[in-house]
PDB file of N, CA and C in Angstrom:
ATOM      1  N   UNK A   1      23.406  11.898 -11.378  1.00  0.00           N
ATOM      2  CA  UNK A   1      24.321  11.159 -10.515  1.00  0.00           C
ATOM      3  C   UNK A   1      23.592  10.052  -9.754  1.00  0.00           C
ATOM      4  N   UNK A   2      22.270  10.689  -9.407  1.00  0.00           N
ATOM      5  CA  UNK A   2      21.953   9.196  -8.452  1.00  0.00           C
ATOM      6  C   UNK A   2      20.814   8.390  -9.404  1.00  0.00           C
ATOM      7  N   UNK A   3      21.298   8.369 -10.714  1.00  0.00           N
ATOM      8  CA  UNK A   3      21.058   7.257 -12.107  1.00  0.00           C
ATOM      9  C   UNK A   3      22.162   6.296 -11.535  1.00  0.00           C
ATOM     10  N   UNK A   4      23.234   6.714 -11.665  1.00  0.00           N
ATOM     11  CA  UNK A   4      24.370   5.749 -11.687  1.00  0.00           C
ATOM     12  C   UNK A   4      24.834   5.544 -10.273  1.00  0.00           C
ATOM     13  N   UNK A   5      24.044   6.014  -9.328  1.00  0.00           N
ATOM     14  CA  UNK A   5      24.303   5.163  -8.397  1.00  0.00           C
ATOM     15  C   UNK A   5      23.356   3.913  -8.064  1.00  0.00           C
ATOM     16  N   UNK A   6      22.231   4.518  -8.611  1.00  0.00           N
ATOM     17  CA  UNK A   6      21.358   2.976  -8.776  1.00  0.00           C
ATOM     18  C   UNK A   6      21.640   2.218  -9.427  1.00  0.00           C
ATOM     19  N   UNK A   7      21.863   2.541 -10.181  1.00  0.00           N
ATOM     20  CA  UNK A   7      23.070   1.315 -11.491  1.00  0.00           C
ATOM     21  C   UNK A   7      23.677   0.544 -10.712  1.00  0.00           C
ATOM     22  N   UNK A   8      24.484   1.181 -10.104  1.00  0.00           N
ATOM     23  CA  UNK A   8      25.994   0.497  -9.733  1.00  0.00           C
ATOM     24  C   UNK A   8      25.126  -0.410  -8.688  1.00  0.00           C
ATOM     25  N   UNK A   9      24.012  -0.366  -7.717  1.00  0.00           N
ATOM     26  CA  UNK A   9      23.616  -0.773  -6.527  1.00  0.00           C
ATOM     27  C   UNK A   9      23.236  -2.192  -7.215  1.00  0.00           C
ATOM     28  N   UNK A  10      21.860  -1.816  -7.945  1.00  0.00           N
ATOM     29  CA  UNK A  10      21.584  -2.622  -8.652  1.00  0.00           C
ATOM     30  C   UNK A  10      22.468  -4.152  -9.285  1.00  0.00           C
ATOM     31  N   UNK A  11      23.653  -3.332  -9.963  1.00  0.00           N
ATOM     32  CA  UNK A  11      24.465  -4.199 -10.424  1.00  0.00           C
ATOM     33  C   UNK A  11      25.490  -5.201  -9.275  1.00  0.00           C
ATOM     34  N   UNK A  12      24.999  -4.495  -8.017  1.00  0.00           N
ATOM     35  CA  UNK A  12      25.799  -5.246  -7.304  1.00  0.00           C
ATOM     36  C   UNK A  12      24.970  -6.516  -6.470  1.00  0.00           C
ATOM     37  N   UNK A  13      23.499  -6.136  -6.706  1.00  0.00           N
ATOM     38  CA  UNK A  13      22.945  -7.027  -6.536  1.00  0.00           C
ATOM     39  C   UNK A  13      21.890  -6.567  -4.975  1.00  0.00           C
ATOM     40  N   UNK A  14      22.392  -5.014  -4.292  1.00  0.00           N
ATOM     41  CA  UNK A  14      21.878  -4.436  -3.857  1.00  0.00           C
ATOM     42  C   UNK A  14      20.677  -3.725  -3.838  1.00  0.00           C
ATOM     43  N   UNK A  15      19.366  -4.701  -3.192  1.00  0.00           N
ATOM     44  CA  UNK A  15      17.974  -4.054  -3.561  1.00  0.00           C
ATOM     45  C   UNK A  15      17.640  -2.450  -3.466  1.00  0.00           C
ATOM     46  N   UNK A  16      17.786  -1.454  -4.438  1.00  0.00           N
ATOM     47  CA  UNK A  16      16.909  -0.249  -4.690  1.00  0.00           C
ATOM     48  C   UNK A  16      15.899   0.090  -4.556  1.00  0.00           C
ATOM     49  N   UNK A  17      15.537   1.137  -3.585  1.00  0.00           N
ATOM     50  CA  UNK A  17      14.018   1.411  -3.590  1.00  0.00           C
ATOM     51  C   UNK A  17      14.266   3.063  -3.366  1.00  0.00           C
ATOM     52  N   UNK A  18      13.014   3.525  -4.833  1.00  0.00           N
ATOM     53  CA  UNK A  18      12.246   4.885  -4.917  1.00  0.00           C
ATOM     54  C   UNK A  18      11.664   5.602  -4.398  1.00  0.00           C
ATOM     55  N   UNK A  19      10.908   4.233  -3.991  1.00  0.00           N
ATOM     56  CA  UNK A  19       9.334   4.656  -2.894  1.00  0.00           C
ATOM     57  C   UNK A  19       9.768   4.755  -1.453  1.00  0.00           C
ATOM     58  N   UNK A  20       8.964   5.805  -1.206  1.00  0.00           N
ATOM     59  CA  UNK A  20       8.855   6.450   0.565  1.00  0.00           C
ATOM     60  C   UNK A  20       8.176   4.869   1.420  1.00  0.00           C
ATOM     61  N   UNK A  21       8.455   4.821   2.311  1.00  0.00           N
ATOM     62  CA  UNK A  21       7.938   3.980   2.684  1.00  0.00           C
ATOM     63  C   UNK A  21       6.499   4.043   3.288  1.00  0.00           C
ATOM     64  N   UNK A  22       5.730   4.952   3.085  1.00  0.00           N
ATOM     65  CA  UNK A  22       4.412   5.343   3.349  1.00  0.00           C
ATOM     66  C   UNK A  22       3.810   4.660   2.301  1.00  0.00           C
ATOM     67  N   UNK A  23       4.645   4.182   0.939  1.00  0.00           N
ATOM     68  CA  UNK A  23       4.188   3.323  -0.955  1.00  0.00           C
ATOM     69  C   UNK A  23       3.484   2.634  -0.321  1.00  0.00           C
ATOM     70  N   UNK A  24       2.761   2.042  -1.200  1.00  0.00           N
ATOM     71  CA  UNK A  24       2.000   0.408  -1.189  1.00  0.00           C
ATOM     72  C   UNK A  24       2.931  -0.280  -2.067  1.00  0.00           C
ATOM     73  N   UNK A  25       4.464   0.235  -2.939  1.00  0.00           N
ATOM     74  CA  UNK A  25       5.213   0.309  -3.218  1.00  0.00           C
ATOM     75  C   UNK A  25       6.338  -0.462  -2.932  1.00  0.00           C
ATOM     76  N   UNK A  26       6.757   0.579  -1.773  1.00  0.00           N
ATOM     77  CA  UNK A  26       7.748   0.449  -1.153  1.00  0.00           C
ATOM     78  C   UNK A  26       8.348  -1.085  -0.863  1.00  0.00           C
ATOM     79  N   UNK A  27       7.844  -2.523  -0.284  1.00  0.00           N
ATOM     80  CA  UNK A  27       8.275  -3.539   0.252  1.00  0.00           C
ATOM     81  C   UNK A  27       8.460  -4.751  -1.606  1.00  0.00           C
ATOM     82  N   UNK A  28       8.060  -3.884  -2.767  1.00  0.00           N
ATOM     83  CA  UNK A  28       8.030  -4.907  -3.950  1.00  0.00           C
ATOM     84  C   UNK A  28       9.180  -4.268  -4.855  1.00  0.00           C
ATOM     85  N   UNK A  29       9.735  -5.859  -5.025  1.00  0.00           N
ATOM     86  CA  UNK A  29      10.981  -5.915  -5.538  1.00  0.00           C
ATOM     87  C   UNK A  29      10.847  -5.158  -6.976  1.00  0.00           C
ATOM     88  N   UNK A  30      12.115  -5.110  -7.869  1.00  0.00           N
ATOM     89  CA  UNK A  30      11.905  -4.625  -9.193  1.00  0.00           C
ATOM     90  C   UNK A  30      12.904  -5.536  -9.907  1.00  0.00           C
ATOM     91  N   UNK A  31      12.591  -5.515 -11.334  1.00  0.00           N
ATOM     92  CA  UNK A  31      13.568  -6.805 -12.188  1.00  0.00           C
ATOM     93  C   UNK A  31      14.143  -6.566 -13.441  1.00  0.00           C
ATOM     94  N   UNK A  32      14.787  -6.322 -13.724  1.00  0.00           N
ATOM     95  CA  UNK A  32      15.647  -6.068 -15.059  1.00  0.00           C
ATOM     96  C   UNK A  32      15.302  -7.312 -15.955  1.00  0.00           C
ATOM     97  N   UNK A  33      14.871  -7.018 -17.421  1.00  0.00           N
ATOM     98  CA  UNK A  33      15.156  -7.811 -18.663  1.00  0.00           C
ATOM     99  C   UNK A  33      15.807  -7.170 -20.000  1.00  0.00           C
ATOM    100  N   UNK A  34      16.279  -7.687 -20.663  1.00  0.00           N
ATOM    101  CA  UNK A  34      16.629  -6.875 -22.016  1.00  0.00           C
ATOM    102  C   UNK A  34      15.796  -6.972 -23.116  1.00  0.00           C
ATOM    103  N   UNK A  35      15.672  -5.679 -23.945  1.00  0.00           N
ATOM    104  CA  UNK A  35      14.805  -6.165 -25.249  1.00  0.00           C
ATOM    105  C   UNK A  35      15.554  -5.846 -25.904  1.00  0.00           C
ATOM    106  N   UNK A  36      14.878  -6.417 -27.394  1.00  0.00           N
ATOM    107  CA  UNK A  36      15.534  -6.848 -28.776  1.00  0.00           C
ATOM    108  C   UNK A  36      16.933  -6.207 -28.894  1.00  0.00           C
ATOM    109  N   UNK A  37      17.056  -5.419 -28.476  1.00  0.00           N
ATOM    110  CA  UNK A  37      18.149  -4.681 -28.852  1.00  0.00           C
ATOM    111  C   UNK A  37      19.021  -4.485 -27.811  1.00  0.00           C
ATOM    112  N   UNK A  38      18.959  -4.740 -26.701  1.00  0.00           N
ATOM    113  CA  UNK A  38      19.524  -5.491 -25.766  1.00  0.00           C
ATOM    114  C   UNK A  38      20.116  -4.536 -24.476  1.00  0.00           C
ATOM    115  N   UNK A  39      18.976  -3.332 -24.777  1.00  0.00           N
ATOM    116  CA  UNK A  39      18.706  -2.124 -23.643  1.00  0.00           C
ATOM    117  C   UNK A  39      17.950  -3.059 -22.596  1.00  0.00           C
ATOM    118  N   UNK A  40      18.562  -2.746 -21.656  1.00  0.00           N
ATOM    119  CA  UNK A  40      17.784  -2.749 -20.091  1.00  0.00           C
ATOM    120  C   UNK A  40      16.852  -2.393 -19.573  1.00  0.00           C
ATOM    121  N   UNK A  41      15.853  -3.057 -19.325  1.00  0.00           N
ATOM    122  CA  UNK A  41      14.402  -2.032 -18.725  1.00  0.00           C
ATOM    123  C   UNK A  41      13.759  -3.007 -17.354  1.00  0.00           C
ATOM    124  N   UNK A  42      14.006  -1.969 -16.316  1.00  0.00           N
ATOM    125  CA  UNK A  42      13.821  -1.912 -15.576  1.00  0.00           C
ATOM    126  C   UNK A  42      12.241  -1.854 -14.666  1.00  0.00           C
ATOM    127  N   UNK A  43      11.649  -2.809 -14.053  1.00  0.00           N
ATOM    128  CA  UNK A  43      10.155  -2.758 -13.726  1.00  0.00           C
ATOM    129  C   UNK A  43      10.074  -2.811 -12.660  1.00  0.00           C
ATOM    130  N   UNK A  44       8.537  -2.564 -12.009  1.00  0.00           N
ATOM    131  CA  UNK A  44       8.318  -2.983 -10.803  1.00  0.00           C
ATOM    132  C   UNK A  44       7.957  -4.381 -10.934  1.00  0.00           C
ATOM    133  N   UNK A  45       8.028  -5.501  -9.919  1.00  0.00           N
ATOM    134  CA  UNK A  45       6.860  -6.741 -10.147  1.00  0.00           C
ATOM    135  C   UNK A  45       5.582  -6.048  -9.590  1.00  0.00           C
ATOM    136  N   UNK A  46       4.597  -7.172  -9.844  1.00  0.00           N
ATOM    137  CA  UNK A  46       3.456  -7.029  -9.244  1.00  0.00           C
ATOM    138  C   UNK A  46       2.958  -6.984  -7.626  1.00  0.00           C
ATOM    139  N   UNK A  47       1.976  -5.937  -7.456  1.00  0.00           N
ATOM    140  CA  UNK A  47       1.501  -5.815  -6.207  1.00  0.00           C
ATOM    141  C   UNK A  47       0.347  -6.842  -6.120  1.00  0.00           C
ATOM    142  N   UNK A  48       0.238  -7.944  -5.120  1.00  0.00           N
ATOM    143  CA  UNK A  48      -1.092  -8.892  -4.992  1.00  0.00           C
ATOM    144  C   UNK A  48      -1.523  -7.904  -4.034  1.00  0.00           C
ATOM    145  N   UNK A  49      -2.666  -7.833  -3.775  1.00  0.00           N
ATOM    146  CA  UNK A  49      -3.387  -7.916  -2.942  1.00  0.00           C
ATOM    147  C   UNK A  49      -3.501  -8.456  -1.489  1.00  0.00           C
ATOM    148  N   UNK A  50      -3.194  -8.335  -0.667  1.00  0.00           N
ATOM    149  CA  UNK A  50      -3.646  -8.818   0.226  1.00  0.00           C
ATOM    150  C   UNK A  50      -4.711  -9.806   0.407  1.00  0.00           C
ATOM    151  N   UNK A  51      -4.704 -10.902   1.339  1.00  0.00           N
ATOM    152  CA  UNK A  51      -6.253 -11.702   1.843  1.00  0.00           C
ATOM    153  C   UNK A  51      -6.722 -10.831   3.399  1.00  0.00           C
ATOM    154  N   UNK A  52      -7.639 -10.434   3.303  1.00  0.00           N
ATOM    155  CA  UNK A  52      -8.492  -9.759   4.168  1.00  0.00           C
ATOM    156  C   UNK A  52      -8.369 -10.764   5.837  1.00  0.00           C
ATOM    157  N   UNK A  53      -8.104 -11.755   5.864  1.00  0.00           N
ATOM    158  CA  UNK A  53      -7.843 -12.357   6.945  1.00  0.00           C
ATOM    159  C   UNK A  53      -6.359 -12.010   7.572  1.00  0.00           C
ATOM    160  N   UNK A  54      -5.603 -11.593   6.700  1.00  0.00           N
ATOM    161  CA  UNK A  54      -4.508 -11.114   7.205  1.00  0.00           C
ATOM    162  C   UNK A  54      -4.248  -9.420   8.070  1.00  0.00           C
ATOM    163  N   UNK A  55      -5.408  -9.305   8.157  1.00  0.00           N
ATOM    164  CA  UNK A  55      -5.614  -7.936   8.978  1.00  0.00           C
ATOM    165  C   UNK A  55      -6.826  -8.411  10.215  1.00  0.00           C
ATOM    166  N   UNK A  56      -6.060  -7.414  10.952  1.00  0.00           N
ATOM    167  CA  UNK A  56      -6.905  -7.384  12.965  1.00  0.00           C
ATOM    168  C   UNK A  56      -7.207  -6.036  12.684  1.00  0.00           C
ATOM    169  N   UNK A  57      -9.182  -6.498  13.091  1.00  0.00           N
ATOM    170  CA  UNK A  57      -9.978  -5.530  13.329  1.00  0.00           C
ATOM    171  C   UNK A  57      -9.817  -4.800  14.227  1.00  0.00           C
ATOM    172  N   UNK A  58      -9.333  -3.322  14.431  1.00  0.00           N
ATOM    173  CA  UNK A  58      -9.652  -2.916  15.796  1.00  0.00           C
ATOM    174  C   UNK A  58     -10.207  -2.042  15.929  1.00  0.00           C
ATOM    175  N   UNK A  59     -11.691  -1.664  14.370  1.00  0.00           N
ATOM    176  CA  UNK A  59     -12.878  -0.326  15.057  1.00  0.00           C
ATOM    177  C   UNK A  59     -13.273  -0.684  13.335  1.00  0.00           C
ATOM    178  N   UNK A  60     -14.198  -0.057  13.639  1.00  0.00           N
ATOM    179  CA  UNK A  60     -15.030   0.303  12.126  1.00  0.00           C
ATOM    180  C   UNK A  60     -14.968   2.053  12.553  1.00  0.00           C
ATOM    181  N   UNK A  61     -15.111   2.277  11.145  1.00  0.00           N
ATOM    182  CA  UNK A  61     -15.675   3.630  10.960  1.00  0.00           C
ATOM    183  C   UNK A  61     -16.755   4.385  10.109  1.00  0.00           C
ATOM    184  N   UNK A  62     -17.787   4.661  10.397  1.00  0.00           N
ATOM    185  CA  UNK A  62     -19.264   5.093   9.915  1.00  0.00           C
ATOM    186  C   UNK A  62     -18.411   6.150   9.218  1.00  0.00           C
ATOM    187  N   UNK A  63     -19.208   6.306   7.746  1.00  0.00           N
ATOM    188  CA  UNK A  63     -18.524   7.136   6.974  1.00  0.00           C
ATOM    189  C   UNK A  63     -19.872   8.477   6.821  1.00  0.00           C
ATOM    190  N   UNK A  64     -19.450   9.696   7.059  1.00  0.00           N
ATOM    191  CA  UNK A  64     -20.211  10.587   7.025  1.00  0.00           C
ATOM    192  C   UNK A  64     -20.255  11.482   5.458  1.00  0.00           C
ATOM    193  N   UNK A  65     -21.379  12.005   5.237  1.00  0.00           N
ATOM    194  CA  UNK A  65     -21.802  12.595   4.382  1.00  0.00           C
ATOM    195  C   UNK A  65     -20.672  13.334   3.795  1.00  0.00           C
ATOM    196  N   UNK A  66     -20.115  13.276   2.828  1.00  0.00           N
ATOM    197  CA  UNK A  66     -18.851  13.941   2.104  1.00  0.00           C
ATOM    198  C   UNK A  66     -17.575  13.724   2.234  1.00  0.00           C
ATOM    199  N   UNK A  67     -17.331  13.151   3.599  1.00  0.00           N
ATOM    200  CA  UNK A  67     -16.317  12.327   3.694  1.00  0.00           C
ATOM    201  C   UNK A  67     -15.161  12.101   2.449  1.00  0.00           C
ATOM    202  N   UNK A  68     -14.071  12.425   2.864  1.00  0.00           N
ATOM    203  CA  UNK A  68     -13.470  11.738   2.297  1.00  0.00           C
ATOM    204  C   UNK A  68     -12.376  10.489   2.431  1.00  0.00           C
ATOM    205  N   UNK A  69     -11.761  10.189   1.621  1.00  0.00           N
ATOM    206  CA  UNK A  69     -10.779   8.454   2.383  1.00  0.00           C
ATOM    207  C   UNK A  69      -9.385   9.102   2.805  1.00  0.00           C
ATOM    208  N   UNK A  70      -9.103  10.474   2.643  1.00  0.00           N
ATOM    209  CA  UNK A  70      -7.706  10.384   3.244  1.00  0.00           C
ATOM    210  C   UNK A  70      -8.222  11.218   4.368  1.00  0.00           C
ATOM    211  N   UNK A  71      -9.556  11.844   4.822  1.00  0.00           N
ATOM    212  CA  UNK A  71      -9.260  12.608   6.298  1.00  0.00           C
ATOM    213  C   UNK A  71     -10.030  11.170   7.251  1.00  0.00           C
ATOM    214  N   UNK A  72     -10.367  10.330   6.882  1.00  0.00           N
ATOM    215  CA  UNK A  72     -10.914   9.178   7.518  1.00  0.00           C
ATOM    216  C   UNK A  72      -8.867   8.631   7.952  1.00  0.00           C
ATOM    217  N   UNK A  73      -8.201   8.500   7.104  1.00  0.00           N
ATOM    218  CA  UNK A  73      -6.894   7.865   7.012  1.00  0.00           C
ATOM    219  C   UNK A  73      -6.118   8.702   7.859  1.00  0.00           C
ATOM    220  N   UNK A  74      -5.594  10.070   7.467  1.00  0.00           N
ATOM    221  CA  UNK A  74      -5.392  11.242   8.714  1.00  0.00           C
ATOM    222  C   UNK A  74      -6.199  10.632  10.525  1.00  0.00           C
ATOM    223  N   UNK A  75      -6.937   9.953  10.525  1.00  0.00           N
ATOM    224  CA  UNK A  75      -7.571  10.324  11.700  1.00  0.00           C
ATOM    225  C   UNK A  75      -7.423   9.037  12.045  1.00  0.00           C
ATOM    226  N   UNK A  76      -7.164   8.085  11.376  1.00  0.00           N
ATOM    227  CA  UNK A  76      -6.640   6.985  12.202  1.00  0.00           C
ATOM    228  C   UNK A  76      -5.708   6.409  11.697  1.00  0.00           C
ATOM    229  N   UNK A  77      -4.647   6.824  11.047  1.00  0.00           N
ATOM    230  CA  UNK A  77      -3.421   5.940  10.355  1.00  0.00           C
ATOM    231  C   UNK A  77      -2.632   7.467  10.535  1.00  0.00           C
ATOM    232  N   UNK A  78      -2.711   8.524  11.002  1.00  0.00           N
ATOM    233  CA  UNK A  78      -1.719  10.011  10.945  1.00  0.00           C
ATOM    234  C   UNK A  78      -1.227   9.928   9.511  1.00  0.00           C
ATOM    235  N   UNK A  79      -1.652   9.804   8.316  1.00  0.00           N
ATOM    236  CA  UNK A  79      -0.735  10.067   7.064  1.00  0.00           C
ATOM    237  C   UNK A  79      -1.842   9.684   5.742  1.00  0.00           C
ATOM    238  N   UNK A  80      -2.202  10.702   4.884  1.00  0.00           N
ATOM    239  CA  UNK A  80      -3.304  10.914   4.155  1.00  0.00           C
ATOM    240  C   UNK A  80      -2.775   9.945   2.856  1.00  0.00           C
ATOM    241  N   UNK A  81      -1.446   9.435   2.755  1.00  0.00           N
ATOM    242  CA  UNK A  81      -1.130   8.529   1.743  1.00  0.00           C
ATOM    243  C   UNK A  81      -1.107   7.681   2.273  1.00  0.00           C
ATOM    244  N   UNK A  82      -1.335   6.914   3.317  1.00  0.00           N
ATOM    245  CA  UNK A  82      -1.586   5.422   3.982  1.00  0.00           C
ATOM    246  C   UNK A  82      -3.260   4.879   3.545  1.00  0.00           C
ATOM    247  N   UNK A  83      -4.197   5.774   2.820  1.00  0.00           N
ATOM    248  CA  UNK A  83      -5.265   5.610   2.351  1.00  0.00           C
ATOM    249  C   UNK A  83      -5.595   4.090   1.703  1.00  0.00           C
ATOM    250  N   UNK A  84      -4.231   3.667   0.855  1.00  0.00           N
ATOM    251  CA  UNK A  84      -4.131   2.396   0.189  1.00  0.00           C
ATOM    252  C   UNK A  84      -4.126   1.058   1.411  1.00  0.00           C
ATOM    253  N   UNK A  85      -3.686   1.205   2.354  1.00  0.00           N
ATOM    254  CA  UNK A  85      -3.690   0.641   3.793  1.00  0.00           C
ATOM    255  C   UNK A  85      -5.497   0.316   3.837  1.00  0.00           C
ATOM    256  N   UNK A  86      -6.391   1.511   4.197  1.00  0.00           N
ATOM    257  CA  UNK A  86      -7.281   0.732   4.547  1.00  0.00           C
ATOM    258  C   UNK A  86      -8.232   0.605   3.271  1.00  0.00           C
ATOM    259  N   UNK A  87      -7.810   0.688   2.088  1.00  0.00           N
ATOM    260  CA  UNK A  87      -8.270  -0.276   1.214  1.00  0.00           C
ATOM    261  C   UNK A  87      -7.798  -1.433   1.516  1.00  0.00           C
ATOM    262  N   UNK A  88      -6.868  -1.794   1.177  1.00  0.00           N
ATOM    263  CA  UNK A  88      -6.285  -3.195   1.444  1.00  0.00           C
ATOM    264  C   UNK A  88      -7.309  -3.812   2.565  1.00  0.00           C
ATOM    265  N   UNK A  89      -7.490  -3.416   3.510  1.00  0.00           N
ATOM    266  CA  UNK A  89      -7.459  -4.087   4.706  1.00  0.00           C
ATOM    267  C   UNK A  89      -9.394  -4.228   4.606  1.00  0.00           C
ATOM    268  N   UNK A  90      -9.828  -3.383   3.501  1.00  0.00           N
ATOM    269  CA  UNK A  90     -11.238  -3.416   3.203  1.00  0.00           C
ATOM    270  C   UNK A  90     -11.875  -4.039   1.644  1.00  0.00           C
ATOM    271  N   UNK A  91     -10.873  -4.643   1.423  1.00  0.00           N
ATOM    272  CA  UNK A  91     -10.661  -5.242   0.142  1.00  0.00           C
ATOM    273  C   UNK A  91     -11.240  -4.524  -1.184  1.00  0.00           C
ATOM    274  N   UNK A  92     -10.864  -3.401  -1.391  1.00  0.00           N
ATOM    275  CA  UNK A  92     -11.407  -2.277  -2.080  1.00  0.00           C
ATOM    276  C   UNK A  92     -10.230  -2.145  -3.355  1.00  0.00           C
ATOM    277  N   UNK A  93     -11.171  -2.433  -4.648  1.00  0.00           N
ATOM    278  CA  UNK A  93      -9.735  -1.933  -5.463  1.00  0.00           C
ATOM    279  C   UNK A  93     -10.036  -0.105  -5.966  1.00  0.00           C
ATOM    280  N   UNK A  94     -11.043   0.003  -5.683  1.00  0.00           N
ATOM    281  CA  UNK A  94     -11.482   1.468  -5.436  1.00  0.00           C
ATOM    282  C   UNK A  94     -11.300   2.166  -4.329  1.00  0.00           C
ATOM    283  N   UNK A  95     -10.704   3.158  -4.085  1.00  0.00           N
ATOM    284  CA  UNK A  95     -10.233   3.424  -2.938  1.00  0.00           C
ATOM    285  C   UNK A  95     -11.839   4.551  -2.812  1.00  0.00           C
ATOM    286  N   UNK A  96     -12.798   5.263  -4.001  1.00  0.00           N
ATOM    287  CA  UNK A  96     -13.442   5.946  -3.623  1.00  0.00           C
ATOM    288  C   UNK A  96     -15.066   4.920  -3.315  1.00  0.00           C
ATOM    289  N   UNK A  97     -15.012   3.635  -3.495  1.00  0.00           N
ATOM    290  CA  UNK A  97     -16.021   2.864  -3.568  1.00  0.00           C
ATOM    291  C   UNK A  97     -16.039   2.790  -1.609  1.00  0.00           C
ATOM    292  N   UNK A  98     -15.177   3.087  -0.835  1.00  0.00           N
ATOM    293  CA  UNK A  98     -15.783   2.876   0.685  1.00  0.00           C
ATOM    294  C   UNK A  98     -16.139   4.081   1.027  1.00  0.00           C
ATOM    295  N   UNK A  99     -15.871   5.150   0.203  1.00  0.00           N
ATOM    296  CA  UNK A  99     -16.962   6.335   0.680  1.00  0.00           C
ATOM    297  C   UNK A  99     -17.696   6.802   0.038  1.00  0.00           C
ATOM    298  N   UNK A 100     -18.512   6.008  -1.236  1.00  0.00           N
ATOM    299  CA  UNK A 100     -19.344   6.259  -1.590  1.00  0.00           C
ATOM    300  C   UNK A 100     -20.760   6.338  -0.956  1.00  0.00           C
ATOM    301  N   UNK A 101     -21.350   5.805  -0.263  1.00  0.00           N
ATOM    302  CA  UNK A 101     -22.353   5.558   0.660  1.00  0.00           C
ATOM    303  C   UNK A 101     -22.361   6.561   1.934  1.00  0.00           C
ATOM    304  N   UNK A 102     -23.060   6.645   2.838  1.00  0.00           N
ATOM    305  CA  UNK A 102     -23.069   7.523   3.556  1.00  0.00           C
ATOM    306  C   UNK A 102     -23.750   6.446   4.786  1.00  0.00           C
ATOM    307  N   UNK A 103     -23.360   6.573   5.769  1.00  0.00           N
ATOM    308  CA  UNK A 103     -23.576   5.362   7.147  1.00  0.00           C
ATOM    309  C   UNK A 103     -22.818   3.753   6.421  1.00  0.00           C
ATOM    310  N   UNK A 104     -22.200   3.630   5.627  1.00  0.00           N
ATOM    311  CA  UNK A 104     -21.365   2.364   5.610  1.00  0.00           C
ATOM    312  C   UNK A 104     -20.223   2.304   6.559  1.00  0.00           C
ATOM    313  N   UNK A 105     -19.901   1.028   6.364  1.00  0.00           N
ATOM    314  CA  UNK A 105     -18.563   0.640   7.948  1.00  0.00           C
ATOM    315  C   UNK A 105     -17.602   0.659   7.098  1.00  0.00           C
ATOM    316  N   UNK A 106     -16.234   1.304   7.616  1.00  0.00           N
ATOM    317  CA  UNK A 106     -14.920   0.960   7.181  1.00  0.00           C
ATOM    318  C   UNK A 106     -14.376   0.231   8.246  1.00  0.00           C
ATOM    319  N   UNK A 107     -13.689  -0.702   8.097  1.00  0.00           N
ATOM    320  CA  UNK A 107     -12.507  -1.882   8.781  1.00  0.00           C
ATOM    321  C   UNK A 107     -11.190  -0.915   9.079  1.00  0.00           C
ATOM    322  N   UNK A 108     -11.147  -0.543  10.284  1.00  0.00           N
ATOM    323  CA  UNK A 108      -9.639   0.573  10.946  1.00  0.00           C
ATOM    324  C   UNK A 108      -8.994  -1.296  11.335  1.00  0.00           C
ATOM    325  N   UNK A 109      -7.807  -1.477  10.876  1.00  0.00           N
ATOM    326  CA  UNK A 109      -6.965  -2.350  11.072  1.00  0.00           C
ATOM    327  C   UNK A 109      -5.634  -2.315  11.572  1.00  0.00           C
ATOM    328  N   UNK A 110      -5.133  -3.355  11.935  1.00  0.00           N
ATOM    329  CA  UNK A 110      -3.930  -3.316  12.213  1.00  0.00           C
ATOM    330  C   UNK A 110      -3.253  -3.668  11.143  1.00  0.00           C
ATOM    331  N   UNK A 111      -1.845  -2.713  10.415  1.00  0.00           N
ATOM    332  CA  UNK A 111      -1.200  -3.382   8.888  1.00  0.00           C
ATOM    333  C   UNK A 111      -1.342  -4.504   9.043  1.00  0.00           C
ATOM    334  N   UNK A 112      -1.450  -4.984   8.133  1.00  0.00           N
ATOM    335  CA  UNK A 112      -1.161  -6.483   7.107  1.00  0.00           C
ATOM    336  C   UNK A 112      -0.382  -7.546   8.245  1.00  0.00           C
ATOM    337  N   UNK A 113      -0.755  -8.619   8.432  1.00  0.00           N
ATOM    338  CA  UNK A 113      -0.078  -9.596   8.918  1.00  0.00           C
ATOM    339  C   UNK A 113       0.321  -9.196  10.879  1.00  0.00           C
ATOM    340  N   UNK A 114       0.712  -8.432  11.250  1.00  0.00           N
ATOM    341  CA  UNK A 114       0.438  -8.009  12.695  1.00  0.00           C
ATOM    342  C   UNK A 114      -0.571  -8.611  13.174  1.00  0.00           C
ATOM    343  N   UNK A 115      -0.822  -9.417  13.822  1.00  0.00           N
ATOM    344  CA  UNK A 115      -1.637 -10.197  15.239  1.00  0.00           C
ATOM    345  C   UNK A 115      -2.337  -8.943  15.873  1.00  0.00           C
ATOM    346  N   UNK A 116      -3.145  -9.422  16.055  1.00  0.00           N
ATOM    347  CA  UNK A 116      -3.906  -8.286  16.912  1.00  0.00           C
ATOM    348  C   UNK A 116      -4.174  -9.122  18.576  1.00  0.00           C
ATOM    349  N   UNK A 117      -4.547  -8.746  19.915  1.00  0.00           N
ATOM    350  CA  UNK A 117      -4.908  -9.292  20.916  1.00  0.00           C
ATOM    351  C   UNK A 117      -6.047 -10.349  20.963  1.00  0.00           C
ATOM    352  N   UNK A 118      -6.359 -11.563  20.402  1.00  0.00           N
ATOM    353  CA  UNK A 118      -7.692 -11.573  20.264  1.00  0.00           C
ATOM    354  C   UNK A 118      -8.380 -11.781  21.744  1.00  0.00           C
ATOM    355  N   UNK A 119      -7.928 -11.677  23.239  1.00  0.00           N
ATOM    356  CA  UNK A 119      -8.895 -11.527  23.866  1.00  0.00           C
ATOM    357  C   UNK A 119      -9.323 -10.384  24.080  1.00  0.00           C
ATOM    358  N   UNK A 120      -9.093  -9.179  23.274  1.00  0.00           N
ATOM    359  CA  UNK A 120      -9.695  -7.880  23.641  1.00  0.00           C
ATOM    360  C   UNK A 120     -11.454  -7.474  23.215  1.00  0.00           C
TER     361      UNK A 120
END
């Protein structure tokens, strides 16, 4: 049933979304084309990347011996799937490449595009 209510949404021109909004997901559109045979298939578009200037620094975090990226994310974002967050914001397409090292800095940010205070 809720096939054909996305259908119908869809068809009305009403944007659909799957993803929780915790996604890296969640804010990218999706697009219908037909193939040869003139079935419907349905995609996500593409996720860019972020530019790293579009995030406010507000801490680093020294990464400790075993560490991992979602109790670093738990401890400053409250939600162990917001992990893709401070990749983004650390320009990481590896999410396990910022805790590989042991005493490296992670970038704790403010999401994407949010201003931060800069006289603080």
């Amino acid at each position: 049933m809720s096939t054909s209510i996305q259908s119908l949404l869809q068809q009305s021109g009403l944007k659909t979304n799957t993803f929780s909004s915790a996604s890296r997901y969640y804010s990218i559109d999706t697009t219908t084309i037909k193939d040869v045979n003139g079935n419907s298939i349905t995609y996500l578009r593409r996720r860019f990347l972020p530019q790293p200037d579009q995030f406010f620094k507000l801490q680093e975090h020294t990464v400790l011996q075993g560490e991992r990226l979602d109790q670093v994310t738990v401890e400053y974002l409250g939600d162990p799937e917001r992990y893709w967050q401070i990749c983004d914001a650390n320009n990481a397409m590896r999410p396990e490449e910022l805790i590989e090292e042991p005493g490296s800095k992670i970038k704790i940010t403010l999401p994407e595009g949010i201003p931060g205070n800069s006289n603080a």
